[in-house]
C-alpha atoms as a PDB file:
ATOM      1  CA  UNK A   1     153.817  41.919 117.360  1.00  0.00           C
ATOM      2  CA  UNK A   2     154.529  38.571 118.605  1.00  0.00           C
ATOM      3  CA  UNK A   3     153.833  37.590 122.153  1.00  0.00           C
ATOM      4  CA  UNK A   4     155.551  34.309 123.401  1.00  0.00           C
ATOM      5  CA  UNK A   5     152.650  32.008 125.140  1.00  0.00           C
ATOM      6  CA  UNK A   6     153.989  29.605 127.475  1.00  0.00           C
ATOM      7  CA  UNK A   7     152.501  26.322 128.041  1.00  0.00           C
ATOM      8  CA  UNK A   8     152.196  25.006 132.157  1.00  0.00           C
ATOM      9  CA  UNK A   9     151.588  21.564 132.853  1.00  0.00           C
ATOM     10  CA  UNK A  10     154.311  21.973 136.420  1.00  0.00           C
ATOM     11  CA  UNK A  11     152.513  23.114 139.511  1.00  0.00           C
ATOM     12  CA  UNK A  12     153.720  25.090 141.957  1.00  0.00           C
ATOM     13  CA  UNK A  13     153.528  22.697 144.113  1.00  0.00           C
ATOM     14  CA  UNK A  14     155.409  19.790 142.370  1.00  0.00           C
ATOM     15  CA  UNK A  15     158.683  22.279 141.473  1.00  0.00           C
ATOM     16  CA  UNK A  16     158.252  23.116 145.421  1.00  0.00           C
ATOM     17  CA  UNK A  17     157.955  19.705 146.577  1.00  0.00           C
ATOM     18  CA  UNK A  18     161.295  18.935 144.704  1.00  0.00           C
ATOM     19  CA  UNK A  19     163.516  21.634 146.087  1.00  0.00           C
ATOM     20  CA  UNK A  20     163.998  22.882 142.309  1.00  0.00           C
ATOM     21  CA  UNK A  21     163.340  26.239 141.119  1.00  0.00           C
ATOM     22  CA  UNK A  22     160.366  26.505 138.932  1.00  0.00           C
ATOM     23  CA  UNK A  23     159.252  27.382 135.495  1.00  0.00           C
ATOM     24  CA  UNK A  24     158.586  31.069 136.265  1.00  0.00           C
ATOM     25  CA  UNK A  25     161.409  32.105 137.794  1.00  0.00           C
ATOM     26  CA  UNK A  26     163.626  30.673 134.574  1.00  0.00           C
ATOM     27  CA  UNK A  27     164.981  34.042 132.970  1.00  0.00           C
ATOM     28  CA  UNK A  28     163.734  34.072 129.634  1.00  0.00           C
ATOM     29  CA  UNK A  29     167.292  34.122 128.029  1.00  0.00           C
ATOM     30  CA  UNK A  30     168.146  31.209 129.940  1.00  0.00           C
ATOM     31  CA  UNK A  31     164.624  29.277 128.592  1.00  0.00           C
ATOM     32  CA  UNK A  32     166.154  30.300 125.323  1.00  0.00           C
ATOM     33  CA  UNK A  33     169.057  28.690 125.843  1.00  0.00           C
ATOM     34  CA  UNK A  34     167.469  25.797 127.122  1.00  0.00           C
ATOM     35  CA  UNK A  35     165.725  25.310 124.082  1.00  0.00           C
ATOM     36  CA  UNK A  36     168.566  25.729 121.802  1.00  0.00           C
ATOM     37  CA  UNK A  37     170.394  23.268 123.932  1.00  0.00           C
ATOM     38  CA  UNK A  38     167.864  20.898 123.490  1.00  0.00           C
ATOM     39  CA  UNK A  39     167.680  21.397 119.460  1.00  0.00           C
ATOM     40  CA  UNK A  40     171.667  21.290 119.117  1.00  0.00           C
ATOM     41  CA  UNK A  41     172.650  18.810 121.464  1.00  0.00           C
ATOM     42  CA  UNK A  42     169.666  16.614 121.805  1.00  0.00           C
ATOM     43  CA  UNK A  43     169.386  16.668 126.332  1.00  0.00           C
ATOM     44  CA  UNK A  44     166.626  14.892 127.611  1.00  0.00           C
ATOM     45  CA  UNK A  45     164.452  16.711 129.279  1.00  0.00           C
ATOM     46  CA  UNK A  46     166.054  15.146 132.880  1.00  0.00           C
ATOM     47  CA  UNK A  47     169.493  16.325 132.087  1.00  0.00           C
ATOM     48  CA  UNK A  48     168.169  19.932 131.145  1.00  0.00           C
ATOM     49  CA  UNK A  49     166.680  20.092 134.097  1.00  0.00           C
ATOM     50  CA  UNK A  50     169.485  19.085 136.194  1.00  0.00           C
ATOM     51  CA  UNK A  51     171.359  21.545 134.246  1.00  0.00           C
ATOM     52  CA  UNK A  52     168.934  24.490 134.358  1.00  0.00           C
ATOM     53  CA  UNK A  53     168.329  23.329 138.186  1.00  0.00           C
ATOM     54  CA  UNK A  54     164.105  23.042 137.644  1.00  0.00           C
ATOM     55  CA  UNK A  55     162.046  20.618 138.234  1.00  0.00           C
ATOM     56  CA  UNK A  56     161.762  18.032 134.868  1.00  0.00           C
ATOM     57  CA  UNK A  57     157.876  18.769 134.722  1.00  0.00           C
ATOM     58  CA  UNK A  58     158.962  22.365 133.911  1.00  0.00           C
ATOM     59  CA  UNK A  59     161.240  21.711 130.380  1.00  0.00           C
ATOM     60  CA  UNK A  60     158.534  20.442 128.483  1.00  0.00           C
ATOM     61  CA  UNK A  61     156.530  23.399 128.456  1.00  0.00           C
ATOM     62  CA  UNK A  62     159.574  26.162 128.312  1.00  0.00           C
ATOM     63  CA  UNK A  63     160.797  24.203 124.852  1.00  0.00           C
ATOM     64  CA  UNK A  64     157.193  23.811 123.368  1.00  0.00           C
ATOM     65  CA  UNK A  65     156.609  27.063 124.395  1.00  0.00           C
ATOM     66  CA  UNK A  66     159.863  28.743 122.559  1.00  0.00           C
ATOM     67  CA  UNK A  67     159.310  25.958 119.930  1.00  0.00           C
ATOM     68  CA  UNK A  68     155.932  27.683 119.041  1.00  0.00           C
ATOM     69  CA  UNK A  69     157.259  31.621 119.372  1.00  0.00           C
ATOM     70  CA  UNK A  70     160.098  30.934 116.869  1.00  0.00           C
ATOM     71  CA  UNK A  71     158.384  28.819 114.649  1.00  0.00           C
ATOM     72  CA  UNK A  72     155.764  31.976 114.662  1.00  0.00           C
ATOM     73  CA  UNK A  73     158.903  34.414 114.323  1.00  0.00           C
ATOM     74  CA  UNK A  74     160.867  33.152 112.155  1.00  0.00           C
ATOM     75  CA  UNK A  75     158.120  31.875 109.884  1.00  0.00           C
ATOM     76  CA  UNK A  76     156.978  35.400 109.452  1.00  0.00           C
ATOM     77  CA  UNK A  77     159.836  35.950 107.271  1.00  0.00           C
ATOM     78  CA  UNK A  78     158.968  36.057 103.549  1.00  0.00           C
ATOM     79  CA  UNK A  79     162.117  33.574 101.774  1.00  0.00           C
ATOM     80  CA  UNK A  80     160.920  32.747  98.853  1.00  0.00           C
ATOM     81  CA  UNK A  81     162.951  34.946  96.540  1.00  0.00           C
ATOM     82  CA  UNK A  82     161.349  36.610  93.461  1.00  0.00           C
ATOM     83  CA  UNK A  83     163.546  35.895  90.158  1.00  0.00           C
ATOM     84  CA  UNK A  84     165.001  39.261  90.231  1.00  0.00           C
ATOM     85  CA  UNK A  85     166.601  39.029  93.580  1.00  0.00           C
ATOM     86  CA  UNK A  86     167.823  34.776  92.488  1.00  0.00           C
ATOM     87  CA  UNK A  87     169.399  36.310  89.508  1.00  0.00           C
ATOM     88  CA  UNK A  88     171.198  39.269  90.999  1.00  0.00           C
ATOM     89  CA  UNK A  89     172.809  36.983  93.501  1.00  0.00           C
ATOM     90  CA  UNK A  90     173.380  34.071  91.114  1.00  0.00           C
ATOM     91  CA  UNK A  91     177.070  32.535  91.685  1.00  0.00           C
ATOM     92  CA  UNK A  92     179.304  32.204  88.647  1.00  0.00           C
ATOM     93  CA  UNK A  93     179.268  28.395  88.890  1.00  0.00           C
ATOM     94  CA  UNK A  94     175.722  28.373  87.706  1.00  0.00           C
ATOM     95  CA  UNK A  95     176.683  30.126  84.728  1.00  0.00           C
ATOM     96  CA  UNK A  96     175.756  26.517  82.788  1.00  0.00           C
ATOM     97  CA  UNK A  97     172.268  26.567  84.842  1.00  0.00           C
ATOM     98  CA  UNK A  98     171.330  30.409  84.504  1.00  0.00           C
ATOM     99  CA  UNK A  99     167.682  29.954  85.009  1.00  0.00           C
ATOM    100  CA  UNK A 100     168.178  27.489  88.291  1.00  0.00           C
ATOM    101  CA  UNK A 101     166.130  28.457  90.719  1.00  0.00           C
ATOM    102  CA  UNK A 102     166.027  26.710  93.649  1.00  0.00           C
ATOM    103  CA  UNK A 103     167.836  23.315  94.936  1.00  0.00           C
ATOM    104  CA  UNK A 104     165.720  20.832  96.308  1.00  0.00           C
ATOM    105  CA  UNK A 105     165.974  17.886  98.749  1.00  0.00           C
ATOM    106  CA  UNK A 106     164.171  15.594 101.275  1.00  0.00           C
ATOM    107  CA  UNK A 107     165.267  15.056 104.923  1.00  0.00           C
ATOM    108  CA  UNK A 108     164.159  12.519 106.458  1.00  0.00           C
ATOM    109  CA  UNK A 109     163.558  12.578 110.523  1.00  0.00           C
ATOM    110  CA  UNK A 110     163.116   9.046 112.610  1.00  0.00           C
ATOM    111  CA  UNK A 111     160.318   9.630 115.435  1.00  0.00           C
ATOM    112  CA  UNK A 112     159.487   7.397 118.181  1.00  0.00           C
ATOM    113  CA  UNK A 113     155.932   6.567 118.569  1.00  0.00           C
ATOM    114  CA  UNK A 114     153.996   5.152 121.813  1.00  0.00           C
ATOM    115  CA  UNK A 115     154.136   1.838 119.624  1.00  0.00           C
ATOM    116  CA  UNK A 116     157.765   1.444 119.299  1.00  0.00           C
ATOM    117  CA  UNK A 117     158.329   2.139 122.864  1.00  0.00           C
ATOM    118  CA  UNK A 118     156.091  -0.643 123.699  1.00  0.00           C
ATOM    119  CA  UNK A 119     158.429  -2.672 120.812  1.00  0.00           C
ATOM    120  CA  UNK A 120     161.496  -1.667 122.581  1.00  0.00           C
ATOM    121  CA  UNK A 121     163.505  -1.951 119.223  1.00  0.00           C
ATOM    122  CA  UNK A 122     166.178   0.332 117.766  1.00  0.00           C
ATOM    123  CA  UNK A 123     164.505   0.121 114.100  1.00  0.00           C
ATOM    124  CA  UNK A 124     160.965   0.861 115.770  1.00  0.00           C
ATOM    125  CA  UNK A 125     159.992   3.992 114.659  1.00  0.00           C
ATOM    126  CA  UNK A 126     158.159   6.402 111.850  1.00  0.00           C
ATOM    127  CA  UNK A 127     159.601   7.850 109.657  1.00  0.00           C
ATOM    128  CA  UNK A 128     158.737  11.545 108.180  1.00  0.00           C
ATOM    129  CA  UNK A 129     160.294  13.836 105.368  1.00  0.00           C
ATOM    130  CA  UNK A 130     160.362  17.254 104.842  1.00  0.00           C
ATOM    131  CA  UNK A 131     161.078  19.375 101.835  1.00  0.00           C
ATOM    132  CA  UNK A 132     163.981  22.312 102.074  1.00  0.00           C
ATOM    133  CA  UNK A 133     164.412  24.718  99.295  1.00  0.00           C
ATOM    134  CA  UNK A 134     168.233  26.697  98.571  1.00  0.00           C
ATOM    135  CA  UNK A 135     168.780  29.276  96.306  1.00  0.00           C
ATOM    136  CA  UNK A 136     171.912  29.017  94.284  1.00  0.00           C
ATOM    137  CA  UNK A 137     173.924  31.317  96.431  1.00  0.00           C
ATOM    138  CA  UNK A 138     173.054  29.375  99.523  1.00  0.00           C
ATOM    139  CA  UNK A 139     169.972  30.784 101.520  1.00  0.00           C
ATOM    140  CA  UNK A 140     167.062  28.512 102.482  1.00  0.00           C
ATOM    141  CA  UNK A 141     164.643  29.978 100.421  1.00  0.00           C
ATOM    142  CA  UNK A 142     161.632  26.812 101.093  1.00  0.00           C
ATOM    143  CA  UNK A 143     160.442  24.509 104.074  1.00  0.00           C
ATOM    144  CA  UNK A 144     157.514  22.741 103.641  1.00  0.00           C
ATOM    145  CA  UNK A 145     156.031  20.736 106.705  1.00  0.00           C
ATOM    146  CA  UNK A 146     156.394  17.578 107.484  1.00  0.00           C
ATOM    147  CA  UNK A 147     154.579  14.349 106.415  1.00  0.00           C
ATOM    148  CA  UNK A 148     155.102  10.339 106.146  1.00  0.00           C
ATOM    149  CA  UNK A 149     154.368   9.936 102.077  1.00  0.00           C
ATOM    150  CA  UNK A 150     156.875   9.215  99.208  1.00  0.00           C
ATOM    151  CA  UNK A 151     159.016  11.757  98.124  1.00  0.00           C
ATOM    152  CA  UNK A 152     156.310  12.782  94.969  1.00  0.00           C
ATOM    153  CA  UNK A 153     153.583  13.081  97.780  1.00  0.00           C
ATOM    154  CA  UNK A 154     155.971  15.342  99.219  1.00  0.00           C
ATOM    155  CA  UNK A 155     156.592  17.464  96.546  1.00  0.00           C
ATOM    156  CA  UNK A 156     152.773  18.026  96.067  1.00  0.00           C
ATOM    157  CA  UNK A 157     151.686  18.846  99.362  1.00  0.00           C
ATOM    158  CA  UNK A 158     154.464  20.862 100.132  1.00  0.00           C
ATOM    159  CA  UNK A 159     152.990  23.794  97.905  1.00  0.00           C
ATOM    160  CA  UNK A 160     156.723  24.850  96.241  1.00  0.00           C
ATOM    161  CA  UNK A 161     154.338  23.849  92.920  1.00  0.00           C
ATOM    162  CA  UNK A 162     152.525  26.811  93.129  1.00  0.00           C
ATOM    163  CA  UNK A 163     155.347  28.782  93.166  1.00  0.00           C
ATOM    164  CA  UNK A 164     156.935  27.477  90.186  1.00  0.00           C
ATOM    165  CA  UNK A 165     156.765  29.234  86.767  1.00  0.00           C
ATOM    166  CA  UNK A 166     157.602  27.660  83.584  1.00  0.00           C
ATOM    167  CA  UNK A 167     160.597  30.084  82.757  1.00  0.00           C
ATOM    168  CA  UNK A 168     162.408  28.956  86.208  1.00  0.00           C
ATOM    169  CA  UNK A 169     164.510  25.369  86.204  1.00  0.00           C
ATOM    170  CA  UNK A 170     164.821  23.230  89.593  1.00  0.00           C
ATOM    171  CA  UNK A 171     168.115  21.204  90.648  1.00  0.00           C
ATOM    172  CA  UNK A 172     167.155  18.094  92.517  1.00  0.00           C
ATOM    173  CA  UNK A 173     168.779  14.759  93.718  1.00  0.00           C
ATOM    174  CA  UNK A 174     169.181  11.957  91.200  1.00  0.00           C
ATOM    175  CA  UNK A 175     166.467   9.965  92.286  1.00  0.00           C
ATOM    176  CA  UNK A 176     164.215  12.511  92.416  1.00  0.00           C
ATOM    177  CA  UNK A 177     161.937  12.402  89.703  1.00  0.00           C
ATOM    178  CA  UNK A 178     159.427  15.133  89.927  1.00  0.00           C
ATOM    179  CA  UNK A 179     159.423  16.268  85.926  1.00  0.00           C
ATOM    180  CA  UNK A 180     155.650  15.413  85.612  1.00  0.00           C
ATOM    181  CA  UNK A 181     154.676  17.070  88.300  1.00  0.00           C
ATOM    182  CA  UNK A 182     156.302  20.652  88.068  1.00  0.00           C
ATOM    183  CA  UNK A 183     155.437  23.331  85.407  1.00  0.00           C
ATOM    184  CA  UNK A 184     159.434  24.197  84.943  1.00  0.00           C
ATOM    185  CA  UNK A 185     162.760  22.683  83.772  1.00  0.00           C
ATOM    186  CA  UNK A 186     164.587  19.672  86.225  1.00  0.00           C
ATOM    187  CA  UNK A 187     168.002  19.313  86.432  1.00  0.00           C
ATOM    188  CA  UNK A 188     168.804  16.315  87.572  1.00  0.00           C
ATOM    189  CA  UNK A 189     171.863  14.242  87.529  1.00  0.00           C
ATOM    190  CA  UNK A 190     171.839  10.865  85.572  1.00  0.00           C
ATOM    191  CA  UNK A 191     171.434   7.630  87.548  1.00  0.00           C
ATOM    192  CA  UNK A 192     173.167   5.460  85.361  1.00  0.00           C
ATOM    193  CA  UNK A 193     176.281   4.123  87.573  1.00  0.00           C
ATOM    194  CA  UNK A 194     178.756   3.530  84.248  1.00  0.00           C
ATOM    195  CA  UNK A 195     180.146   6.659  82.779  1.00  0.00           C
ATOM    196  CA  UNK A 196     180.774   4.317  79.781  1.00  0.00           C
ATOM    197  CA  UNK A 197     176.811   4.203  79.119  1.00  0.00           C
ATOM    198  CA  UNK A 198     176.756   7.946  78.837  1.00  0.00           C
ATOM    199  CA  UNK A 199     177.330  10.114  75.974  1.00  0.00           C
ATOM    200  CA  UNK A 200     180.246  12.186  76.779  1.00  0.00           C
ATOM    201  CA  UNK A 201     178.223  15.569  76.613  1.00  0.00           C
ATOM    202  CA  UNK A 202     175.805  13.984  79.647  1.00  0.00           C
ATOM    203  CA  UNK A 203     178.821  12.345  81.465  1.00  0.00           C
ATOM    204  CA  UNK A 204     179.987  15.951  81.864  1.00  0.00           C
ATOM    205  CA  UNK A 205     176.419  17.636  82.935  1.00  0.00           C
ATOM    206  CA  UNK A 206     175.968  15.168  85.242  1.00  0.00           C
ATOM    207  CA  UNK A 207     179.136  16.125  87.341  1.00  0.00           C
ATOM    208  CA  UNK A 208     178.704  19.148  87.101  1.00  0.00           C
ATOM    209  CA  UNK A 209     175.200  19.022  88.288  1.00  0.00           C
ATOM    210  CA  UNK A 210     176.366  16.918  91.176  1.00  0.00           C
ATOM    211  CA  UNK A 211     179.188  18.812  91.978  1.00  0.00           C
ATOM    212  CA  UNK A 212     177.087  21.644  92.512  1.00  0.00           C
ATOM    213  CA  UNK A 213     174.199  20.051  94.802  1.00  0.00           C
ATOM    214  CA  UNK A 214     177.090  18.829  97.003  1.00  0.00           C
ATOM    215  CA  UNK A 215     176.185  22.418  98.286  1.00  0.00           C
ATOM    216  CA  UNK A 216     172.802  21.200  99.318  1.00  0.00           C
ATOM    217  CA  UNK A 217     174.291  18.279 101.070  1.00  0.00           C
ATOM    218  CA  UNK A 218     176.511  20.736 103.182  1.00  0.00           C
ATOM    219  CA  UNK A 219     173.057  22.697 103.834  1.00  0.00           C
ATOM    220  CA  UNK A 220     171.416  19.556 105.217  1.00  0.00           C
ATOM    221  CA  UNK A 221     174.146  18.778 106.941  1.00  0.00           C
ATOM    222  CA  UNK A 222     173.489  22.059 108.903  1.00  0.00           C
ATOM    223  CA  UNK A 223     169.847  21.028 109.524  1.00  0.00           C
ATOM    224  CA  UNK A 224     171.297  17.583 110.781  1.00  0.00           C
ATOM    225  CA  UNK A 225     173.884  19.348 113.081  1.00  0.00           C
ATOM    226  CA  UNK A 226     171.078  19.825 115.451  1.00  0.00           C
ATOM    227  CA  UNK A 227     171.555  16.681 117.420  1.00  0.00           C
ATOM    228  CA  UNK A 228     167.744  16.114 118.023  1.00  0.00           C
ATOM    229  CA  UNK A 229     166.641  15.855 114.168  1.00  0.00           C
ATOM    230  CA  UNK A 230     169.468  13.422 113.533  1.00  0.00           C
ATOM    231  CA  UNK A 231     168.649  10.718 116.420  1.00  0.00           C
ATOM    232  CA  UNK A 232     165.210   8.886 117.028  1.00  0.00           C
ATOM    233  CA  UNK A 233     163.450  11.882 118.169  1.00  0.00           C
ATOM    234  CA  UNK A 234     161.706  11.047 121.229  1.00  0.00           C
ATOM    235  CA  UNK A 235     157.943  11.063 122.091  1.00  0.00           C
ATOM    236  CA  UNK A 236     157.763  14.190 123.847  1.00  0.00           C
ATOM    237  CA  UNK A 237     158.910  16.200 120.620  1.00  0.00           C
ATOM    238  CA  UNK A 238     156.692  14.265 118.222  1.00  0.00           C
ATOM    239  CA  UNK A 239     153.650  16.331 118.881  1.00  0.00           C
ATOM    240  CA  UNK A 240     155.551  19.507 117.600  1.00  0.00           C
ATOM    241  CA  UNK A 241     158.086  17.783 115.126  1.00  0.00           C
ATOM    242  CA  UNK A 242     157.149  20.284 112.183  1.00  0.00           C
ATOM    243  CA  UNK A 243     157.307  23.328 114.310  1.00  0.00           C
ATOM    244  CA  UNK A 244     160.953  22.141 115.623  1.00  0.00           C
ATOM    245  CA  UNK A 245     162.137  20.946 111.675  1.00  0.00           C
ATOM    246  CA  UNK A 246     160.845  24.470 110.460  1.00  0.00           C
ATOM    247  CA  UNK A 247     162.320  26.067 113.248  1.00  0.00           C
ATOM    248  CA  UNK A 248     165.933  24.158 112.715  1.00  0.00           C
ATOM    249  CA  UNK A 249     165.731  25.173 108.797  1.00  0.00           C
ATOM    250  CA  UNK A 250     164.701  28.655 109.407  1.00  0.00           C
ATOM    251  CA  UNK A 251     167.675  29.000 111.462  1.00  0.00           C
ATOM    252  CA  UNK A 252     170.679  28.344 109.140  1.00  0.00           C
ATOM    253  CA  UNK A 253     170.362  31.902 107.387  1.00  0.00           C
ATOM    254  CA  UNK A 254     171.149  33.348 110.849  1.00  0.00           C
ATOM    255  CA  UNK A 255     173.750  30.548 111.947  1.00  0.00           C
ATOM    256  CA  UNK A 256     177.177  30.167 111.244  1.00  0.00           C
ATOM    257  CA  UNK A 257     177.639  32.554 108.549  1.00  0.00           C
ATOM    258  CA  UNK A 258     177.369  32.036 104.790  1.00  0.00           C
ATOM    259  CA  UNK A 259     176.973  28.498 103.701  1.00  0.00           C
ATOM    260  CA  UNK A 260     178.756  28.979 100.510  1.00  0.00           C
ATOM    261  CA  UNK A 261     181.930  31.676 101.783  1.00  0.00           C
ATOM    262  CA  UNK A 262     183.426  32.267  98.438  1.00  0.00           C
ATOM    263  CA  UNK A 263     180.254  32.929  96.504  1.00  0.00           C
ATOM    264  CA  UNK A 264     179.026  35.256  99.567  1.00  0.00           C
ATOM    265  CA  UNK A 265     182.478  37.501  98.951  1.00  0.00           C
ATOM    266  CA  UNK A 266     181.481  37.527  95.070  1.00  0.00           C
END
């Protein structure tokens, strides 16, 4: 049983003083929405509250609040799929890639820090990366947190290692090269840029292994269709970025329907 704990920092007083209503007597559907608002469209925290009519001093607390409960919620849910259950829903175009897995990429999220708002410049800003896992039929199947470290840091402090076995194959990005640090197969497409410098046989595996991660790309595009994680995410959301990344992630198996429609009718 989950219980949502909501974080105050608003007195009575100040949502009073302002003639707005305050934090408590927000439904909590409408703190939902809030949030959600704030995740897909981006508001600041003074246009939600001109929107939600509350004082400003009351959003930060409703989205870290709802930021923590779903992160909690939705990160109960097991999605790391055994092989059984990858296999049974395994889409004909992997027939080439059988034993695939799981498709792996990095997004990247731009944070503002207290130092880059003293800098006042556009490029000022860290810079973090998170690891998302999809299962060849299109389900998010691994997030790992966030960190600031190169994309083979990433890999190994994300912990989808550990759940690796050496009869299971991953499908990353071309520049991805992980091979000495997993116990399984990589599929990976070749980086050479002339088709003429490839063998024929390898010219044709790597389009087809890049035809089928253009399926990832449409799955972070979904991540990145939540305004806030594809802007300079501002200060007030950097002290939960992982729980709002995990949370944005999670949600795609719930959003929008299948990812890949023709494979889900299969």
């Amino acid at each position: 049983m989950f219980r949502l704990i909501r974080v105050r920092t608003a007195t009575m007083s100040e949502a009073g003083a302002s003639g707005s209503t305050s934090c408590q007597s927000v439904q909590p559907i409408d703190e939902f929405f809030l949030f959600m608002v704030h995740l897909s469209v981006g508001l600041t925290e003074r246009d939600l509250a001109h929107r939600f009519n509350i004082h400003q001093s009351a959003v930060s607390p409703i989205i870290t609040s709802w930021t923590n409960f779903l992160y909690a919620i939705l990160g109960s849910v097991r999605i790391w799929m055994s092989e059984e259950a990858v296999k049974a829903h395994m889409p004909k175009e992997f027939q080439d890639y059988p034993d695939t897995h799981v498709v792996i990429d990095c997004i990247e999220l731009r944070c503002k820090t207290p130092t880059s708002l003293l800098l006042q410049g556009e490029g000022s800003h860290c810079t973090y990366k998170g690891l998302i896992g999809m299962a060849p039929h299109g389900a998010v199947t691994f997030v790992s947190s966030v960190y600031a470290v190169s994309d083979e840091e990433l890999l190994k402090q994300s912990g989808i290692v550990s759940l690796l076995k050496p009869e299971m194959a991953i499908m990353v990005n071309k520049g991805f090269f992980i091979d000495n640090c997993v116990p399984c197969k990589v599929y990976r497409p070749s980086c050479l840029l002339k088709k003429e410098q490839m063998p024929a046989e390898e010219v044709r595996e790597t389009q087809s292994i890049a035809q089928l991660r253009v399926h990832m790309e449409r799955l972070v595009g979904r991540v990145k269709q939540h305004k806030l994680l594809d802007t300079v995410i501002p200060l007030c959301d950097t002290r939960t970025i992982n729980q709002l990344y995990t949370v944005a992630c999670l949600l795609i198996n719930y959003q929008n329907g299948p990812l890949l429609k023709a494979w889900a009718n299969d």
